[in-house]
C-alpha atoms as a PDB file:
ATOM      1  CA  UNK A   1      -4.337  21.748  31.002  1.00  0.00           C
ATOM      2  CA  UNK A   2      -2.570  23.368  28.088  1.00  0.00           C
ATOM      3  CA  UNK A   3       1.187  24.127  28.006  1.00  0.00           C
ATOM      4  CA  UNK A   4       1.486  22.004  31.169  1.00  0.00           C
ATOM      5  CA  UNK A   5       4.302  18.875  30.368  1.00  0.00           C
ATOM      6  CA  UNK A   6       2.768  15.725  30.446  1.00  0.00           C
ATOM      7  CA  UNK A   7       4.068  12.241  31.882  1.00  0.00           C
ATOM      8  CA  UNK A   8       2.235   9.456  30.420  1.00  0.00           C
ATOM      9  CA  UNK A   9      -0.671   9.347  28.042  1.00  0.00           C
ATOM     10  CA  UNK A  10      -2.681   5.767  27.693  1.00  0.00           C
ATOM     11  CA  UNK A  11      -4.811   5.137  24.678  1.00  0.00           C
ATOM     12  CA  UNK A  12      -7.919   2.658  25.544  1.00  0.00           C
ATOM     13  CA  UNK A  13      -8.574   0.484  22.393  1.00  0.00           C
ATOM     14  CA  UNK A  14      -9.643  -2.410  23.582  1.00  0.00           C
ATOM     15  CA  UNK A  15     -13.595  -1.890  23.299  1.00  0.00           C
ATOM     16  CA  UNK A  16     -13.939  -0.192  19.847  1.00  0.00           C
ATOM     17  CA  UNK A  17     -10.654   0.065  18.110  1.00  0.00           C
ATOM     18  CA  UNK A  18      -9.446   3.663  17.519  1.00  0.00           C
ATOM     19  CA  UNK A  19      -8.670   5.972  14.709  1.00  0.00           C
ATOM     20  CA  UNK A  20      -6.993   9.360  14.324  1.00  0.00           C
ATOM     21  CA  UNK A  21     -10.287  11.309  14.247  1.00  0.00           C
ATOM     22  CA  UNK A  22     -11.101   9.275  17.225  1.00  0.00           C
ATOM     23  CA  UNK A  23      -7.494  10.197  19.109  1.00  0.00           C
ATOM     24  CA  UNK A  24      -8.563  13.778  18.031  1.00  0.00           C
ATOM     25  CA  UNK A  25     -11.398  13.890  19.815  1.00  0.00           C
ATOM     26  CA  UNK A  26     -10.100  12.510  22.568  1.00  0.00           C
ATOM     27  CA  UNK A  27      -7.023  14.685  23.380  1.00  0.00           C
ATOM     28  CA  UNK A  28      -9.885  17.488  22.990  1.00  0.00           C
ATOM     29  CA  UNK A  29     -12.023  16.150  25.514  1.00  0.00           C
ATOM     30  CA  UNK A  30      -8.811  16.355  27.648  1.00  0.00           C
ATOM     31  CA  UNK A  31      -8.965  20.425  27.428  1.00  0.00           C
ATOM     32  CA  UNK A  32      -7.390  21.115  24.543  1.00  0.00           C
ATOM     33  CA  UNK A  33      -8.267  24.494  22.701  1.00  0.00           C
ATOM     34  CA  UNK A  34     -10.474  23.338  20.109  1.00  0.00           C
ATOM     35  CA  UNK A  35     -10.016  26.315  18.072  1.00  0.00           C
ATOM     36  CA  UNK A  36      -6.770  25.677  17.771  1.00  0.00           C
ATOM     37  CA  UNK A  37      -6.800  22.129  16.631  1.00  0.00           C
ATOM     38  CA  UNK A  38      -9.655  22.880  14.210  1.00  0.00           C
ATOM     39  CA  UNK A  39      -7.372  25.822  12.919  1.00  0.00           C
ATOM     40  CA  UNK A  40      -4.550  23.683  12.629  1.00  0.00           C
ATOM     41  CA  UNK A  41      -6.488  20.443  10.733  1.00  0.00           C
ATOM     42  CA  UNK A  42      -8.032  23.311   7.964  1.00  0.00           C
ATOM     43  CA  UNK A  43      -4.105  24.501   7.499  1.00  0.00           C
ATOM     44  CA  UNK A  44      -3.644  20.852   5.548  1.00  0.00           C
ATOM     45  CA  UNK A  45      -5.868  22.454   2.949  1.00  0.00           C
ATOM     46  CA  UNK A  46      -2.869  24.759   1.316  1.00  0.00           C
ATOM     47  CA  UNK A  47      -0.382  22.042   1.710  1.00  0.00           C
ATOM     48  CA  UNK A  48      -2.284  19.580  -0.520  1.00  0.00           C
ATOM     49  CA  UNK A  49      -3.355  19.603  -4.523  1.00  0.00           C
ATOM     50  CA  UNK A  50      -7.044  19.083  -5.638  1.00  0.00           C
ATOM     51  CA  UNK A  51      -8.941  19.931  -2.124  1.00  0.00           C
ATOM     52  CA  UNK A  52     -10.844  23.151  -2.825  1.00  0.00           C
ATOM     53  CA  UNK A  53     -12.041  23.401   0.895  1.00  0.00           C
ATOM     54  CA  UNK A  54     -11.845  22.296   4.176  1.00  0.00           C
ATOM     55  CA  UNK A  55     -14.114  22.142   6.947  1.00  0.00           C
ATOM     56  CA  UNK A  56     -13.778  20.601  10.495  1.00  0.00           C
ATOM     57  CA  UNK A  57     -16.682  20.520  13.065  1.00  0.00           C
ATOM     58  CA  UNK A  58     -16.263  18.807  16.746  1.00  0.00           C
ATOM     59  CA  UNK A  59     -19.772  17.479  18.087  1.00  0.00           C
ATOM     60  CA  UNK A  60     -21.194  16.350  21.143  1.00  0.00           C
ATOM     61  CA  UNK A  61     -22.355  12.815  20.413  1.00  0.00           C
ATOM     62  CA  UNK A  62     -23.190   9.582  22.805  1.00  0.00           C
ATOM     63  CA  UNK A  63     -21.667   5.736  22.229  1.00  0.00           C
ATOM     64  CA  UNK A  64     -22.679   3.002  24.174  1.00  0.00           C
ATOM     65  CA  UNK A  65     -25.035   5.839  26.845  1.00  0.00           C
ATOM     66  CA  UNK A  66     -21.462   7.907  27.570  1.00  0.00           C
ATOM     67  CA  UNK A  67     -21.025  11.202  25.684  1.00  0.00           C
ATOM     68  CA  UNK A  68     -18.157  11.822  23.462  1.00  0.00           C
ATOM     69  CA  UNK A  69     -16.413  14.242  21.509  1.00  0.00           C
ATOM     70  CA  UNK A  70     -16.708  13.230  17.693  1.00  0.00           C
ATOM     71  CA  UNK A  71     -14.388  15.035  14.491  1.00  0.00           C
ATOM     72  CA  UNK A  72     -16.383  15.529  11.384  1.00  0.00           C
ATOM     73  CA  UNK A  73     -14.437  16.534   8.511  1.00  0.00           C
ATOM     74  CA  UNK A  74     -15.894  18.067   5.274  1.00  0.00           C
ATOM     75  CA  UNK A  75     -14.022  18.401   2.056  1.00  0.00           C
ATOM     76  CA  UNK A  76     -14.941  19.392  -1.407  1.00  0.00           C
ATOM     77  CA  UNK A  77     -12.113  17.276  -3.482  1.00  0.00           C
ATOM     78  CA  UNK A  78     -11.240  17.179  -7.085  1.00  0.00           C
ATOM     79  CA  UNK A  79      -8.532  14.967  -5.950  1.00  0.00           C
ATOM     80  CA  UNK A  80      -8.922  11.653  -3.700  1.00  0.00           C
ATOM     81  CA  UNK A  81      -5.994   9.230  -5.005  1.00  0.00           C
ATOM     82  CA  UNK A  82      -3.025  10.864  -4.193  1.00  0.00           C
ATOM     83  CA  UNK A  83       0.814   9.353  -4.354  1.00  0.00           C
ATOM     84  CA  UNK A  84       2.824   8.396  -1.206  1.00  0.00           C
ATOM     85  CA  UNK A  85       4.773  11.396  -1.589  1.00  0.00           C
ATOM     86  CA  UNK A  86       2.217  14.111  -2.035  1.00  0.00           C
ATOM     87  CA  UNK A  87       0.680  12.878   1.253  1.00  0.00           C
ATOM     88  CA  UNK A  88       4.021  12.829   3.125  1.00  0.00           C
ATOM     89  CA  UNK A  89       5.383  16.118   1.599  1.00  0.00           C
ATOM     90  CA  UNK A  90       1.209  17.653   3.299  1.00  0.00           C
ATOM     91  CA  UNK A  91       2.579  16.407   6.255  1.00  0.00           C
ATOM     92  CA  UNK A  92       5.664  17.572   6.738  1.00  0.00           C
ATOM     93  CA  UNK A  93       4.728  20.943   5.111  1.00  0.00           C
ATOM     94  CA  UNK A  94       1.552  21.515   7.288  1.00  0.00           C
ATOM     95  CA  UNK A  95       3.645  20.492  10.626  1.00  0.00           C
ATOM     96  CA  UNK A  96       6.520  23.353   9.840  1.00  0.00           C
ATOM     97  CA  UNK A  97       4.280  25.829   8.676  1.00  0.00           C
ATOM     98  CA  UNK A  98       2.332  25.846  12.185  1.00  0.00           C
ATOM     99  CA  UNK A  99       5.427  26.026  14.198  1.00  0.00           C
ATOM    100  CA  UNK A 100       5.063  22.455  16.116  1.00  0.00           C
ATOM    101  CA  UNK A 101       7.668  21.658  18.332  1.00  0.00           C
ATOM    102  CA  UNK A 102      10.079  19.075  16.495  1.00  0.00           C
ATOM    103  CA  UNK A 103       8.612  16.792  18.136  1.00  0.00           C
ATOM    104  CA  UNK A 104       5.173  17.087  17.074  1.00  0.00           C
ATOM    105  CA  UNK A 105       6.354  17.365  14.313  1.00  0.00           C
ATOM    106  CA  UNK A 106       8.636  13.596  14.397  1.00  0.00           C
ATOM    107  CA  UNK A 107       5.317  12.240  15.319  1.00  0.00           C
ATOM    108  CA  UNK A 108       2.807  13.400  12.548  1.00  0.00           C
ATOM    109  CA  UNK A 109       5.917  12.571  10.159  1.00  0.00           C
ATOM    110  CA  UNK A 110       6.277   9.052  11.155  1.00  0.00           C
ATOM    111  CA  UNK A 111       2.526   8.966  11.265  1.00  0.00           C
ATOM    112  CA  UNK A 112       2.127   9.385   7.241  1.00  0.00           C
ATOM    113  CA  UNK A 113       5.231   7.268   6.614  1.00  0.00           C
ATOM    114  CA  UNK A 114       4.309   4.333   8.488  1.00  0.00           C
ATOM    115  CA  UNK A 115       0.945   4.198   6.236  1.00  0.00           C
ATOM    116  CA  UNK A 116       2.905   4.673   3.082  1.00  0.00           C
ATOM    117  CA  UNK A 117       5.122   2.220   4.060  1.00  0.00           C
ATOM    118  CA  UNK A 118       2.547  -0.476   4.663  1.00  0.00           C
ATOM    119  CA  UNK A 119       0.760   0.260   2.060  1.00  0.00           C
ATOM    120  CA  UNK A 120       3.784   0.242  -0.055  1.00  0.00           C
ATOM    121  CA  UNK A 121       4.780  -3.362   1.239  1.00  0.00           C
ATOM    122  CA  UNK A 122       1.172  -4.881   0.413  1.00  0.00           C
ATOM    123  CA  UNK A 123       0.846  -3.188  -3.003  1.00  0.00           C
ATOM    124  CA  UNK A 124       4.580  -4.363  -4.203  1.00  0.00           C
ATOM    125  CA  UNK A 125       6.244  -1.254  -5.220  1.00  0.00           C
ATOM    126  CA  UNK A 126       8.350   1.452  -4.058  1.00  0.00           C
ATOM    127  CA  UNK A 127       7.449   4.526  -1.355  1.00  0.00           C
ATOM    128  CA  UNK A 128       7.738   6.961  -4.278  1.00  0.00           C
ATOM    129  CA  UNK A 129       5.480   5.029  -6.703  1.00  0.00           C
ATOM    130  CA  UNK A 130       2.513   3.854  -4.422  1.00  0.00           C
ATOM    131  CA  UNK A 131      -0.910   5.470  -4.338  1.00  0.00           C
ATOM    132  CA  UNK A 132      -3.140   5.612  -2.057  1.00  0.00           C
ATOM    133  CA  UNK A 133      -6.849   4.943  -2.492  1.00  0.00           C
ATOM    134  CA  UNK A 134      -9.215   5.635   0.666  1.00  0.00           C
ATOM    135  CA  UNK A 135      -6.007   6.769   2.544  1.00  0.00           C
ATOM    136  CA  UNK A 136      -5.139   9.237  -0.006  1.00  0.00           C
ATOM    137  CA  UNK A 137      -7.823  11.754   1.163  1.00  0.00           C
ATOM    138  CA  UNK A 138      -7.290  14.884   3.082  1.00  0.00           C
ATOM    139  CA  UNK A 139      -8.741  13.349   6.000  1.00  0.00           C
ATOM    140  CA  UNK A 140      -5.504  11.239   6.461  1.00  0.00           C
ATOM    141  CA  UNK A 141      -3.515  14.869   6.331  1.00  0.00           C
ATOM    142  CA  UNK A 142      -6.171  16.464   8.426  1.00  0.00           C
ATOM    143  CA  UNK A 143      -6.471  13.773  11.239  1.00  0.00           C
ATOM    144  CA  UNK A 144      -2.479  13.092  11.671  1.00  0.00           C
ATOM    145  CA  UNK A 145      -2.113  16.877  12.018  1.00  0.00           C
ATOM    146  CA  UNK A 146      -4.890  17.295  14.625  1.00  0.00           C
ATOM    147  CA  UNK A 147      -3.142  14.201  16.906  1.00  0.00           C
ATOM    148  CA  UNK A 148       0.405  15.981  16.513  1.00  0.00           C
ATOM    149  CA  UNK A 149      -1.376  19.728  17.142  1.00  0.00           C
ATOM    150  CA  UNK A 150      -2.940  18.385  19.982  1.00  0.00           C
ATOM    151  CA  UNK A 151      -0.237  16.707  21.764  1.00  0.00           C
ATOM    152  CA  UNK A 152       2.073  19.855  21.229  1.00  0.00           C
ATOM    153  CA  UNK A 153      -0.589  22.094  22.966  1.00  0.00           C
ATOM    154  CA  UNK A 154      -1.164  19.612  25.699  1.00  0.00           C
ATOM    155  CA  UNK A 155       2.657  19.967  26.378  1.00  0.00           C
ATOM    156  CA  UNK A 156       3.448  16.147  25.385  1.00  0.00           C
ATOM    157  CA  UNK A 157       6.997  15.822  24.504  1.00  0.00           C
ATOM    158  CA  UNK A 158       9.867  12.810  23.663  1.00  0.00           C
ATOM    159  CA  UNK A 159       9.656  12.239  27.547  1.00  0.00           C
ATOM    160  CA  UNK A 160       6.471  11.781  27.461  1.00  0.00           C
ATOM    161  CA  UNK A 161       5.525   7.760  27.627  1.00  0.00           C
ATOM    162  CA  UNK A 162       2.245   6.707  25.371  1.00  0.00           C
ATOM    163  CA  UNK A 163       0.678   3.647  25.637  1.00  0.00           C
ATOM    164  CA  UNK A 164      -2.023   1.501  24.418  1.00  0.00           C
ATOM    165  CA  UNK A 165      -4.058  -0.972  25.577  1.00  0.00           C
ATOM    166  CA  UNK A 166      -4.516  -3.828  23.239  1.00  0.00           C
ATOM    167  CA  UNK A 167      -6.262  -3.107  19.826  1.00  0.00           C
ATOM    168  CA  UNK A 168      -9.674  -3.836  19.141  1.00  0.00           C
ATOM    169  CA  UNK A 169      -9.596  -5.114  15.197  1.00  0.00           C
ATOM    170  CA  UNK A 170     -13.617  -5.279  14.273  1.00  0.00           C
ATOM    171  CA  UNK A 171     -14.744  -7.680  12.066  1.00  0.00           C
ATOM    172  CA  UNK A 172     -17.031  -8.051   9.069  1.00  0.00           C
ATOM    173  CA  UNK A 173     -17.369  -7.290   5.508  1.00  0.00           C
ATOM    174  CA  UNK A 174     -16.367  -3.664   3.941  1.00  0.00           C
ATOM    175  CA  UNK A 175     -16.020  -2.673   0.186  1.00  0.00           C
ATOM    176  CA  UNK A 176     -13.842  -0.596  -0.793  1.00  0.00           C
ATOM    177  CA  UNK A 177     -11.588   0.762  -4.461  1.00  0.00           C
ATOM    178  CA  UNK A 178      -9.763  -3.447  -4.229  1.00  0.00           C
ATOM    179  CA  UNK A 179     -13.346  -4.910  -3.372  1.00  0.00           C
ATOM    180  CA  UNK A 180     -14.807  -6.700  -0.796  1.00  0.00           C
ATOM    181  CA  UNK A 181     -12.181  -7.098   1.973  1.00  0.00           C
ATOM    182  CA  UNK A 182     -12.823  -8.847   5.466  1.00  0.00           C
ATOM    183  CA  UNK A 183     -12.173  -6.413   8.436  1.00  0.00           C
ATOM    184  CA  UNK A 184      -9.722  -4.895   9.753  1.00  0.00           C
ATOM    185  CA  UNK A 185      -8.120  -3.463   6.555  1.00  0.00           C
ATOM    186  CA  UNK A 186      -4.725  -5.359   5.272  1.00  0.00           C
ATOM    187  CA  UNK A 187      -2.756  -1.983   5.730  1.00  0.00           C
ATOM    188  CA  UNK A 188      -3.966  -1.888   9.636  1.00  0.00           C
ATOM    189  CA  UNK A 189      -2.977  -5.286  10.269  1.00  0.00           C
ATOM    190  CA  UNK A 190       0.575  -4.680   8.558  1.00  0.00           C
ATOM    191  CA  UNK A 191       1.031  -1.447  10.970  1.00  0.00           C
ATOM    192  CA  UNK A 192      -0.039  -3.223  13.440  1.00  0.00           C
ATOM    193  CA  UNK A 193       1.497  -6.149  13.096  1.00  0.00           C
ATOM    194  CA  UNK A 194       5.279  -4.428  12.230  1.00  0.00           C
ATOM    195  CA  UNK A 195       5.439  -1.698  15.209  1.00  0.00           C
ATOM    196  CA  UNK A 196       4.396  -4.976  17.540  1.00  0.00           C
ATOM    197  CA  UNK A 197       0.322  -4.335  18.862  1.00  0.00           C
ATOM    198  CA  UNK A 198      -1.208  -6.296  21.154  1.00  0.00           C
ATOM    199  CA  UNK A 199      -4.780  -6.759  19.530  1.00  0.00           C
ATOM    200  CA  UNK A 200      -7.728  -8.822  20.258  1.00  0.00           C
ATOM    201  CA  UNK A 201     -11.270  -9.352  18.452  1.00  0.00           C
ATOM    202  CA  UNK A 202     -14.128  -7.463  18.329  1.00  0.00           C
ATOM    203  CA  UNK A 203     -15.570  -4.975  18.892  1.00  0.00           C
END
């Protein structure tokens, strides 16, 4: 299926939510060289300050009795909190430095600045100045690359129409560097709330 054009892609997230390791996974499942993607998710590694190594493994797991693709990503850090701008600057540098089409490389760029954004809204100051906590990790790098390597091997392009089924939000408890925080996170609802998601509760 690789280097063929594609028409329409549709994201299901109406049973258990979704997440970029998740979309990942997915678009592998679909026949995408996972070689490649790993290759191009361990690139974030020179892009980034304070991650001494990078490791990405794709397993065979089961959810729910139906088998799955899942991403697990392991990084030795010295370095977890990182600014808005580092993590935008990994981006942008990891996306050029593999050669993705430009647009591949639009989409992992908007990606990283929609979560600074948000997260820049809820925490009150500017893009430049805001730092991200659990987002600030290379897994944020590593996982927006992987989508945008992905859909430039599969062939997707600006013609290409994606869509998504309404989003599953969770529910629940979760602690994290602000506290205890009901689910989903504030940051997901502001994303979803500003680029106009359908969502629904549960799972």
């Amino acid at each position: 299926m690789e280097s063929s054009k594609l028409d329409t892609i549709v994201i299901d997230c109406q049973s258990v939510g979704i997440s970029g390791d998740r979309i990942v996974a997915a678009l592998i499942d679909l026949g995408v060289n996972s070689e490649k993607v790993i290759k191009s998710m361990e690139t974030a590694k020179e892009h980034i300050e304070g991650c001494e190594s990078l490791k990405v493994e794709i397993l065979e797991t089961s959810r729910n009795g139906l088998r799955a693709k899942q991403i697990e990503i392991k990084a030795d850090e010295s370095k977890q909190h990182r600014s808005g701008n580092e993590l935008v600057n990994a981006v942008s540098e990891t996306a050029k430095t593999l050669g993705l089409s430009s647009w591949a490389q639009e989409v992992a760029n908007n990606s990283i600045r929609t979560l600074v954004a948000a997260e820049s809204k809820l925490h009150g100051k500017k893009i430049d100045d805001v730092v991200l906590h659990e987002a600030g990790s290379i897994d944020t790098v590593a996982d927006i690359i992987g989508v945008a390597s992905a859909l430039n091997i599969l062939g997707a392009t600006q013609s290409t129409k994606i869509y998504s089924t309404p989003v599953a939000l969770g529910g629940g408890l979760f602690k994290f560097s602000h506290g205890t925080m009901a689910s989903p996170a504030p940051a997901t609802l502001e994303i979803l709330t500003q680029n106009g998601f359908d969502i629904v509760g549960g799972p």
